[in-house]
Protein backbone atom coordinates (compact mmCIF):
# COMPACT_ATOMS: atom_id res chain seq x y z
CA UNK A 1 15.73 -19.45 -12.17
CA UNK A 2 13.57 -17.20 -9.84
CA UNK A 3 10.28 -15.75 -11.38
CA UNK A 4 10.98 -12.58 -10.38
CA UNK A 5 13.38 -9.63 -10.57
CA UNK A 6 13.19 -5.63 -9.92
CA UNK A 7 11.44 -3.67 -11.59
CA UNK A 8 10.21 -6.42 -13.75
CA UNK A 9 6.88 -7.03 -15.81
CA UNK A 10 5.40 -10.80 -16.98
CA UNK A 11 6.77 -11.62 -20.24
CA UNK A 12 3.93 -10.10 -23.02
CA UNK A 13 3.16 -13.15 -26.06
CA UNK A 14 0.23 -14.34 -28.14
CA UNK A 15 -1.44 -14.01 -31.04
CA UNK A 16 -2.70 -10.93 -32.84
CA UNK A 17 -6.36 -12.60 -31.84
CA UNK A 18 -5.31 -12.63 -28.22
CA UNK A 19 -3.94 -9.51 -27.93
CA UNK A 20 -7.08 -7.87 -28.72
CA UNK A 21 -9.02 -9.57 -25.63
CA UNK A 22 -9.13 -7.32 -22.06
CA UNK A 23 -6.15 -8.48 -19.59
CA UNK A 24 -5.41 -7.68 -15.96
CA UNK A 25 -2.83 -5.20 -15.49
CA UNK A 26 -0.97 -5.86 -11.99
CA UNK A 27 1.21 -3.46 -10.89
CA UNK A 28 2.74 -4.70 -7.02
CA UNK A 29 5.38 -1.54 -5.34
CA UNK A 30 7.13 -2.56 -2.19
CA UNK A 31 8.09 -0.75 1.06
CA UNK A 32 10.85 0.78 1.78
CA UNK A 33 13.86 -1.43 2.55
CA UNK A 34 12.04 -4.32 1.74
CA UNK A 35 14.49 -6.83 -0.52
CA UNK A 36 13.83 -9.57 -2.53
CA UNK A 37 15.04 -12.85 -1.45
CA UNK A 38 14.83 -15.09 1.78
CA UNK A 39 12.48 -12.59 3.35
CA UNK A 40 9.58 -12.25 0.90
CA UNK A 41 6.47 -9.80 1.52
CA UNK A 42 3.15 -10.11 0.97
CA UNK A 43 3.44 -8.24 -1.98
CA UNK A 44 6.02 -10.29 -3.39
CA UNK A 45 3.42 -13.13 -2.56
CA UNK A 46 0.95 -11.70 -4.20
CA UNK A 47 3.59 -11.16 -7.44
CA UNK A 48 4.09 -15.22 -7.36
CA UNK A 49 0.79 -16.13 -6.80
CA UNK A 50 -0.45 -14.45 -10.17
CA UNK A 51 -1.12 -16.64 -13.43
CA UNK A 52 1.77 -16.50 -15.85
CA UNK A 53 -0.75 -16.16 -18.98
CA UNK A 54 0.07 -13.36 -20.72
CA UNK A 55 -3.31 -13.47 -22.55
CA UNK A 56 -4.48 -12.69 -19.22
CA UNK A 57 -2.23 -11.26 -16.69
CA UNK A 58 0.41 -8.78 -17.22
CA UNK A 59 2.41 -8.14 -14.08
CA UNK A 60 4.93 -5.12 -13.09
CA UNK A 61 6.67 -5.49 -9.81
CA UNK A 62 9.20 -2.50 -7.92
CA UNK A 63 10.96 -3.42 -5.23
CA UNK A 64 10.67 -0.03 -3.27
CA UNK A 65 13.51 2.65 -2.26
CA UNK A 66 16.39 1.91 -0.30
CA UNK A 67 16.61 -1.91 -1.65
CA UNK A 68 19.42 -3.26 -4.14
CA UNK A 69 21.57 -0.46 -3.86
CA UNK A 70 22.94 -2.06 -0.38
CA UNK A 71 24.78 -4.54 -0.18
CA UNK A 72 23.87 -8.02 1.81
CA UNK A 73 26.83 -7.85 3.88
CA UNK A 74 26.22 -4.51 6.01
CA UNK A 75 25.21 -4.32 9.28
CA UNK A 76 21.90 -3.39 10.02
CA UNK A 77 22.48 -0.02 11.68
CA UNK A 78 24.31 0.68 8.64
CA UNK A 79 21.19 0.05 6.14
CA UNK A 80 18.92 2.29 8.38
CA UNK A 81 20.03 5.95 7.53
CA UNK A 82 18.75 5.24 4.11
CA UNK A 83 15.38 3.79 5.67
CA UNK A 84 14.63 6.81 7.68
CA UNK A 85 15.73 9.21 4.11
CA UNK A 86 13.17 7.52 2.50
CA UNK A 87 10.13 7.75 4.99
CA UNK A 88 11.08 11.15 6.21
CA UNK A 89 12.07 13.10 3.03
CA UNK A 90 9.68 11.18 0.41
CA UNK A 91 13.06 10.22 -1.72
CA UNK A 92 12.28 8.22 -4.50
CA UNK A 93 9.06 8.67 -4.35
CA UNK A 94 8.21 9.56 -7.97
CA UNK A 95 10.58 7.10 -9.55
CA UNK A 96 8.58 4.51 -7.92
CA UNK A 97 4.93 5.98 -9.52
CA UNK A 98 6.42 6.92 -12.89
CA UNK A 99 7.58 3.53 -13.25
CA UNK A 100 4.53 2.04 -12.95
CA UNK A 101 2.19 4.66 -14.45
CA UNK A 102 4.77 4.00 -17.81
CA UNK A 103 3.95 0.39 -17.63
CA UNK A 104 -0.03 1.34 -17.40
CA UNK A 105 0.97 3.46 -20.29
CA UNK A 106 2.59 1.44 -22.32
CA UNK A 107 0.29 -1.94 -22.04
CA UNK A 108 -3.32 -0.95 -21.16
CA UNK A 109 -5.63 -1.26 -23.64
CA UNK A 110 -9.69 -0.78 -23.36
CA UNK A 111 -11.35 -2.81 -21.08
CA UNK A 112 -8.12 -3.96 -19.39
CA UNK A 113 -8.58 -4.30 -15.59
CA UNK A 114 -5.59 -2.71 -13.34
CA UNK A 115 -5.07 -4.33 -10.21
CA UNK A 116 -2.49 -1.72 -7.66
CA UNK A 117 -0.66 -3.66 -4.54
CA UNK A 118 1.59 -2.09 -2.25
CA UNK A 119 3.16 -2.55 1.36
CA UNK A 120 3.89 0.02 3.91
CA UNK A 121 5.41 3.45 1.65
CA UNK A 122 4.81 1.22 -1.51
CA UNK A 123 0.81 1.27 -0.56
CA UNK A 124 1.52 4.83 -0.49
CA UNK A 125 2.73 4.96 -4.41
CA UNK A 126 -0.20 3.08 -5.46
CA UNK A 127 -2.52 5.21 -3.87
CA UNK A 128 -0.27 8.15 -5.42
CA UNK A 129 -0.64 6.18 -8.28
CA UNK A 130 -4.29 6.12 -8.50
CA UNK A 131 -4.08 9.95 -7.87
CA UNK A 132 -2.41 10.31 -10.84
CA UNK A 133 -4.91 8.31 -13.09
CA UNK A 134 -7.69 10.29 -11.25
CA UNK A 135 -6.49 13.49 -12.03
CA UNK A 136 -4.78 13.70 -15.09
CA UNK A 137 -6.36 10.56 -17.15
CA UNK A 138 -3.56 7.78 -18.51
CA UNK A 139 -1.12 9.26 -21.09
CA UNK A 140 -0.79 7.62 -24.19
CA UNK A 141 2.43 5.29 -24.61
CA UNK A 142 3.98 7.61 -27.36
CA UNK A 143 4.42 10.46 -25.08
CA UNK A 144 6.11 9.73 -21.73
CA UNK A 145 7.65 12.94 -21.10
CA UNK A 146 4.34 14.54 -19.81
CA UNK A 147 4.63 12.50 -16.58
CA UNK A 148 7.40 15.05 -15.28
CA UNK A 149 5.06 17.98 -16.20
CA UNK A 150 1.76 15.90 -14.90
CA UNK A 151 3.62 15.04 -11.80
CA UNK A 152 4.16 18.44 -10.96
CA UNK A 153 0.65 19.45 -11.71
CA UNK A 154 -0.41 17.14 -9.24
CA UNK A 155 2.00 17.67 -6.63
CA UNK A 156 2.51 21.75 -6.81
CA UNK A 157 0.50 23.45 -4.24
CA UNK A 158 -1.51 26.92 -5.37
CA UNK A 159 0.02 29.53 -2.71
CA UNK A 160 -2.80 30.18 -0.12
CA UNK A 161 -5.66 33.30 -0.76
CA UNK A 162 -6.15 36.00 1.70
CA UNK A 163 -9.11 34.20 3.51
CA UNK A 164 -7.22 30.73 3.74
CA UNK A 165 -4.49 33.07 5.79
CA UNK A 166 -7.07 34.17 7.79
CA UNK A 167 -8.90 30.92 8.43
CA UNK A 168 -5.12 29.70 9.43
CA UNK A 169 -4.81 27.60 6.12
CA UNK A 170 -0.99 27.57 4.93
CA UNK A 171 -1.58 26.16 1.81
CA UNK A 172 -3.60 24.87 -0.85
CA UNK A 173 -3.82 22.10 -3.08
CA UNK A 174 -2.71 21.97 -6.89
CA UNK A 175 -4.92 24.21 -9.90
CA UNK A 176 -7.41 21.29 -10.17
CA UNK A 177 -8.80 23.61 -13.47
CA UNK A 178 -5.39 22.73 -14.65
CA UNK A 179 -5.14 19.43 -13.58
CA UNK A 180 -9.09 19.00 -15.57
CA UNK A 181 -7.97 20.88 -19.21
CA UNK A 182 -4.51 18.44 -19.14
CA UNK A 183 -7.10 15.68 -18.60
CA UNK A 184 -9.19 16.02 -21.34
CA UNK A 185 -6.15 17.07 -23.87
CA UNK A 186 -3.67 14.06 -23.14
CA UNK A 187 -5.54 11.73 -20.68
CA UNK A 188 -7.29 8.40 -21.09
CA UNK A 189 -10.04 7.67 -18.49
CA UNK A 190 -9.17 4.75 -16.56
CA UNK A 191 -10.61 3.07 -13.41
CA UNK A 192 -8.67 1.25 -10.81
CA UNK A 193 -10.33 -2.14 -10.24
CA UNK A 194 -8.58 -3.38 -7.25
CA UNK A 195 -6.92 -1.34 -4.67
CA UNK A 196 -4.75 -3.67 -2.17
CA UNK A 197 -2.63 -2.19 0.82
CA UNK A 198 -0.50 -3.64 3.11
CA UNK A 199 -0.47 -0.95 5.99
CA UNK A 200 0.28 1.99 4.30
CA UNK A 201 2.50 4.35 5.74
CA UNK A 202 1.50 8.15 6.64
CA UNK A 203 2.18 10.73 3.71
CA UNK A 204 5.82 10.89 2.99
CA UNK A 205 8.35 13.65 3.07
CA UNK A 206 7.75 14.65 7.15
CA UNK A 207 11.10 16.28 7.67
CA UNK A 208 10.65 19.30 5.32
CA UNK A 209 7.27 19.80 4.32
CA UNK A 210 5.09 16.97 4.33
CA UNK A 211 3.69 15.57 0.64
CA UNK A 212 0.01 15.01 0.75
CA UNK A 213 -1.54 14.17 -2.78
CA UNK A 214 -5.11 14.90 -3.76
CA UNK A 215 -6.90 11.76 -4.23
CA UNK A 216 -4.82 9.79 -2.51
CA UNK A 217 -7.46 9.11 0.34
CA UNK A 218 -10.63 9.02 -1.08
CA UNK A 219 -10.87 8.41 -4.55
CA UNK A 220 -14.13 7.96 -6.86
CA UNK A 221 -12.26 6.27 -9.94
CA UNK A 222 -11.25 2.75 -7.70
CA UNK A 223 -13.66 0.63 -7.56
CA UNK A 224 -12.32 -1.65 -4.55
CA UNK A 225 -10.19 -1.02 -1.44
CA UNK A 226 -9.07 -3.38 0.93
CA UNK A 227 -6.37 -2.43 3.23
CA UNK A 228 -4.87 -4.81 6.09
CA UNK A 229 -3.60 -2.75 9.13
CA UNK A 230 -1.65 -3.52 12.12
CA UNK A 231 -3.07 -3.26 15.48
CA UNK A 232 0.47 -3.48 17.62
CA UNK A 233 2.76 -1.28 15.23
CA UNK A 234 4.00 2.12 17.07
CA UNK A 235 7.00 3.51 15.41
CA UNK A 236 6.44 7.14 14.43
CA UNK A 237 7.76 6.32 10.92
CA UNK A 238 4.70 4.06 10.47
CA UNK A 239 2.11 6.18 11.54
CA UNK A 240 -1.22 4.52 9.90
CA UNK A 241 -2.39 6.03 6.74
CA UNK A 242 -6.38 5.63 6.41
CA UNK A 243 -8.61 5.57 3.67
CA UNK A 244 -11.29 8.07 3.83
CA UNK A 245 -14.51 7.96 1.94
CA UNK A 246 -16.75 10.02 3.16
CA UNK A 247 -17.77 11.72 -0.18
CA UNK A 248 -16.48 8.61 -2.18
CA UNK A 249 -19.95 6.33 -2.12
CA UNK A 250 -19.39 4.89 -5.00
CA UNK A 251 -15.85 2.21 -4.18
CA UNK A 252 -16.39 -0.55 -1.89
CA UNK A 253 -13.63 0.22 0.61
CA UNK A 254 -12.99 -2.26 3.56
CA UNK A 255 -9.83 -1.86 6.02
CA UNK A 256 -9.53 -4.61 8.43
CA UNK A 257 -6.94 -4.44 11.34
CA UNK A 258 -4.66 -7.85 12.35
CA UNK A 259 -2.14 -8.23 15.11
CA UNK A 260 1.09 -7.77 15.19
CA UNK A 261 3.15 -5.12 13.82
CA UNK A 262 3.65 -3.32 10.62
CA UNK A 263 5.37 -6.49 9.02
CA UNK A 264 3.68 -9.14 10.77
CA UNK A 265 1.01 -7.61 8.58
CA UNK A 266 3.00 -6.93 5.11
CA UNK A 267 5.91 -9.43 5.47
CA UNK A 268 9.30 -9.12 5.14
CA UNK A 269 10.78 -11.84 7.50
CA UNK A 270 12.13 -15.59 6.95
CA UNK A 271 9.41 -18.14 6.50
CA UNK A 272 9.48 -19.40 9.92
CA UNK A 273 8.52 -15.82 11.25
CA UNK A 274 5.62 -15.14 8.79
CA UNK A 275 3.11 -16.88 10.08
CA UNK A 276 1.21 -14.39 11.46
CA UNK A 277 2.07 -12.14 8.55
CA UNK A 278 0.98 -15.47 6.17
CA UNK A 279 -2.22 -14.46 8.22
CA UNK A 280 -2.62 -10.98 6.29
CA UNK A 281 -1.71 -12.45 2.88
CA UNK A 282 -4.64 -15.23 2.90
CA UNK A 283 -7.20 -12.28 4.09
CA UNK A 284 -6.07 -10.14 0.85
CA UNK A 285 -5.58 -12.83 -1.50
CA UNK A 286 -9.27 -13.95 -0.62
CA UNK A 287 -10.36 -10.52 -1.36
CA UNK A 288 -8.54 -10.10 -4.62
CA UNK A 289 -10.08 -13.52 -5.68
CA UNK A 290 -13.42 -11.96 -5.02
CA UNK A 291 -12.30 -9.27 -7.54
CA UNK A 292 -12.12 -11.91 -10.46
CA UNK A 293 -8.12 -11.44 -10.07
CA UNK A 294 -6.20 -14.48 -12.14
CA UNK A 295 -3.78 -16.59 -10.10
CA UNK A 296 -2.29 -19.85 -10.70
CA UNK A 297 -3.94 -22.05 -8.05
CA UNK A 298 -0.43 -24.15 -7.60
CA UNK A 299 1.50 -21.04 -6.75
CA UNK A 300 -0.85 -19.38 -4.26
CA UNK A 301 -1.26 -22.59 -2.50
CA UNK A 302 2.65 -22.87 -2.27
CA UNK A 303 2.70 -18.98 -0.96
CA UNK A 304 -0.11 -19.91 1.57
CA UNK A 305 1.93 -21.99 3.07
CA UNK A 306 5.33 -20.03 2.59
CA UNK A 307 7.35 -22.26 1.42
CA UNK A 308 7.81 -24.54 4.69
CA UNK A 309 5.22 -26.72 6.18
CA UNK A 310 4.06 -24.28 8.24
CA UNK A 311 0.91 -21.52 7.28
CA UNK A 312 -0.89 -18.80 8.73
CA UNK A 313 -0.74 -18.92 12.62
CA UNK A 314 -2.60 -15.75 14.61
CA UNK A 315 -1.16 -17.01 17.90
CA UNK A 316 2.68 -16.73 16.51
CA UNK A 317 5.16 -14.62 18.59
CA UNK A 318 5.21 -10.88 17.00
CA UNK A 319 8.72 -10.13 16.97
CA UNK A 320 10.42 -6.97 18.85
CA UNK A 321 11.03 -3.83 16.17
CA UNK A 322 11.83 -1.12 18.72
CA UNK A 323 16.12 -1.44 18.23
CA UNK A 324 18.16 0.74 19.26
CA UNK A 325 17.95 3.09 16.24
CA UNK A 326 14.15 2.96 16.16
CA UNK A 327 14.45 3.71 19.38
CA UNK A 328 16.25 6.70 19.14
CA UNK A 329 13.89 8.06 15.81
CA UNK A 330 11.17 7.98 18.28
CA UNK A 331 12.73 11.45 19.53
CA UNK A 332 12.78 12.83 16.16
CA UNK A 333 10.21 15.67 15.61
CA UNK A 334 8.31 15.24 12.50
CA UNK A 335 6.80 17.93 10.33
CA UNK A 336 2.87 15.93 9.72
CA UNK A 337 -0.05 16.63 7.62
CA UNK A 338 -3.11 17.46 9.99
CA UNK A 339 -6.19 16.29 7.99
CA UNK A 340 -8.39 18.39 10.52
CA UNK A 341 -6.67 21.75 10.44
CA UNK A 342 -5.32 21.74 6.82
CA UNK A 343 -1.91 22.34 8.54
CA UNK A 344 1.65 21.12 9.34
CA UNK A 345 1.69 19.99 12.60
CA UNK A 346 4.91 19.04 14.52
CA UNK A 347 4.84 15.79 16.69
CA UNK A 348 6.49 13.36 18.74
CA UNK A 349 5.85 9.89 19.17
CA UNK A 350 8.01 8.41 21.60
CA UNK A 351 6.59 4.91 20.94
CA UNK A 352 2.86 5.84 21.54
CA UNK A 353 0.67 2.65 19.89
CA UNK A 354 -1.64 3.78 16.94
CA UNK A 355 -4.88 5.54 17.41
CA UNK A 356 -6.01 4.76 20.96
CA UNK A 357 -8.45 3.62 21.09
CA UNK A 358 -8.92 2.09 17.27
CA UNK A 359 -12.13 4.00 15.65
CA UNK A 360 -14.07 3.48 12.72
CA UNK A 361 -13.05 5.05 9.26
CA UNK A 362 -14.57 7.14 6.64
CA UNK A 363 -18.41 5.72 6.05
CA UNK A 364 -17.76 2.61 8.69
CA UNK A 365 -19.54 3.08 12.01
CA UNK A 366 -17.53 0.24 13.72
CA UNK A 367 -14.37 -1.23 14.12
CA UNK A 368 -13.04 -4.24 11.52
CA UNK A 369 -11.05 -6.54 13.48
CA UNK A 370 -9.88 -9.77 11.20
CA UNK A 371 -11.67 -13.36 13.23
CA UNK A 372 -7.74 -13.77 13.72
CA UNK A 373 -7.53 -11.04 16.19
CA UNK A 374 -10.31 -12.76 18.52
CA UNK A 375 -8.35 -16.01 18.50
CA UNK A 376 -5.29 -14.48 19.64
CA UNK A 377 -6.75 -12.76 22.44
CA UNK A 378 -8.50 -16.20 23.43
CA UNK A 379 -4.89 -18.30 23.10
CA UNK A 380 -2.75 -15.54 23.90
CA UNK A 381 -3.42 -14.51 27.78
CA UNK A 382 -0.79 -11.73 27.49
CA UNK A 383 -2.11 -10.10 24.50
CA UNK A 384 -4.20 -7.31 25.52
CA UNK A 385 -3.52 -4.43 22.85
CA UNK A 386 -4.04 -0.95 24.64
CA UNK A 387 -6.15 0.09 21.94
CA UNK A 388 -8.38 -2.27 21.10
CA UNK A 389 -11.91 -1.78 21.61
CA UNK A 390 -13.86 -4.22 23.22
CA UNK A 391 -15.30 -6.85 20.84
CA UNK A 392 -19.12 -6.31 21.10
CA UNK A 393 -18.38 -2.47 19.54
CA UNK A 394 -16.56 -4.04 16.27
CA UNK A 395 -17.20 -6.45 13.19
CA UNK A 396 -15.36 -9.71 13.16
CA UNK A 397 -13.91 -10.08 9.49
CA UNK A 398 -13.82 -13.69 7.61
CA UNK A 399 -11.43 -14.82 4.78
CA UNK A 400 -13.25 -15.36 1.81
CA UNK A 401 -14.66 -18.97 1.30
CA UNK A 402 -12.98 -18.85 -2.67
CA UNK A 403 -9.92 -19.50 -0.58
CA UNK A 404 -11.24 -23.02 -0.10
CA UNK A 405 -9.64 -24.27 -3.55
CA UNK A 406 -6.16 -22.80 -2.57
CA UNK A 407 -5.40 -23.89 0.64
């Protein structure tokens, strides 16, 4: 029987003694599209690698949008229309956040530690979801149907004053007065811990009007960020999503780029193609360890090396994503969320790579380039990234040495 299944939480046991000492709440969302099975994640690493004590780890996992609802046996082109609903009009979206803000809910108790992972528009929902405990505080368990009116608290935008029309502001965010008094009445105060993304994707809902939620970018309540990015990706409809902290000085935030494309860097493909992406999951498993998270030493050593005989590899062959129908998306204009203006912007891609060239984030004053990316470039003659800066203007990241007992 496999350990896991959608939507699913590690079974909750012990004593009435044991239930009163703090636990790590893990909550792990997927991208969109991505199913279980042959073709695991890193976030469905992540999931396995965990300790199954439930004295000390409870788990929730959601698979994503866009995931069992097709079946096995369609053809690829069929599966994508519901891909490109989900990234372009933010569907299911909220389903994926209440879901886990319920489980936080429902199991955390005082001085519980939550742990949020999340790939590509699942990074997204935990960051969402970390909005939500920033602004309006953790409800208690007994009354779940505030999340529909705190969700649209957070995500209602105040219609714009006289000067923001005049300053060429169309809109606002949400009553953050409101957002405070709801708070203090029905919220807990809670803290994310641990804050791991696999390459999040820009702010969803591009078609129509583009969602972008307060807190969802820099964020004083999170304690750690660590969020592995992909140097090669350059579909519009995974446009890099940054942290920012440039008023947050209190989280230690780190975002570290690797080659390859978006799922060479958050998985998704068969275990003989994941080496480089096995390269991303060792980087953020080290981190987490640093972060006192609980894993089962057997299991992480048996994701490490994904199941085959073969592990993380920065020199494997980054396979081809532009098809035929990404190909074509590249044409679509999308309706984006300019962090400069405060406006809707409409762009086109056309297969343009990320941010050229690469430039620091937030508080960083240089690039972070995993010690992966170097080795590629020295084995790899052909790979020459258009925008990568030169070496000597960025920081070389290491895996953590805790890995040493895992490998």
């Amino acid at each position: 029987m496999d350990d896991l299944s959608p939507d699913s939480a590690l079974p909750s046991a012990g004593s009435a003694q044991d239930n009163d000492a703090p636990r790590q709440l893990v909550v792990c969302i997927d991208g969109t599209s991505n199913r279980f099975g042959d073709q695991p994640t890193n976030v469905v690493r992540l999931y396995r690698s965990l300790s199954r004590d439930p004295r000390r780890v409870l788990a929730y996992y959601d698979q994503g949008v866009g995931t069992f609802g097709l079946k096995e046996t369609l053809f690829e082109w069929q599966k994508f229309p519901s891909r490109i609903a989900g990234l372009a009009f933010g569907w299911g979206l909220k389903r994926n956040v209440e879901g886990a803000y319920r489980f936080l809910a429902e199991h955390y108790r005082p001085g519980d530690q939550i742990f949020l992972f999340g790939f590509s528009r699942g990074a997204y929902a935990v960051r969402v979801l970390a909005a939500m405990l920033r602004a309006v505080g953790l409800i208690d368990a007994h009354q779940p149907h505030l999340f529909d009116y705190a969700w649209t608290l957070l995500t209602t935008r105040m219609p714009p004053r006289d000067e923001d029309k005049r300053a060429g502001t169309r809109r606002r965010g949400p009553d953050f007065g409101l957002l405070g008094r709801f708070r203090k009445v029905f919220g807990r105060q809670v803290k994310v811990h641990f804050l791991g993304l696999f390459d999040t994707v820009t702010s969803v809902g591009w078609v129509y009007d583009p969602l972008t939620v307060p807190y969802s970018s820099n964020n004083e309540m999170v304690d750690v960020v660590r969020q592995a990015l992909a140097i090669d990706e350059c579909r519009c409809f995974f446009r890099q999503n940054l942290w920012f902290g440039e008023k947050d000085r209190k989280s230690d935030v780190l975002q570290v780029w690797f080659p390859g494309m978006h799922s060479d860097v958050g998985g998704g493909y068969a275990p003989k193609d994941s080496r480089l992406a096995l390269v991303a999951f060792t980087w953020m498993l080290g981190e987490a360890l640093e972060a006192g998270l609980h894993v089962d030493p057997a299991r992480s050593r048996d994701q490490l090396r994904a199941r085959s005989k073969q592990g993380p590899d920065p020199t494997a062959p980054i396979l081809p994503v532009m098809t035929r129908p990404w190909r074509l998306a590249e044409w679509l204009p999308l309706l984006v969320w300019d962090r400069r203006s405060g406006n809707r912007a409409w762009r086109w891609s056309r297969g343009r790579p990320r941010s050229r060239p690469l430039e620091p984030v937030g508080q960083e004053t240089r690039v972070k380039l995993h010690r992966s990316v170097q080795r590629r470039l020295d084995e790899c003659p052909d790979y020459r990234p258009c925008n990568l800066p030169a070496l000597e203007r960025c920081d070389l990241i290491d895996d953590s040495p805790l890995l040493d007992g895992y490998r």
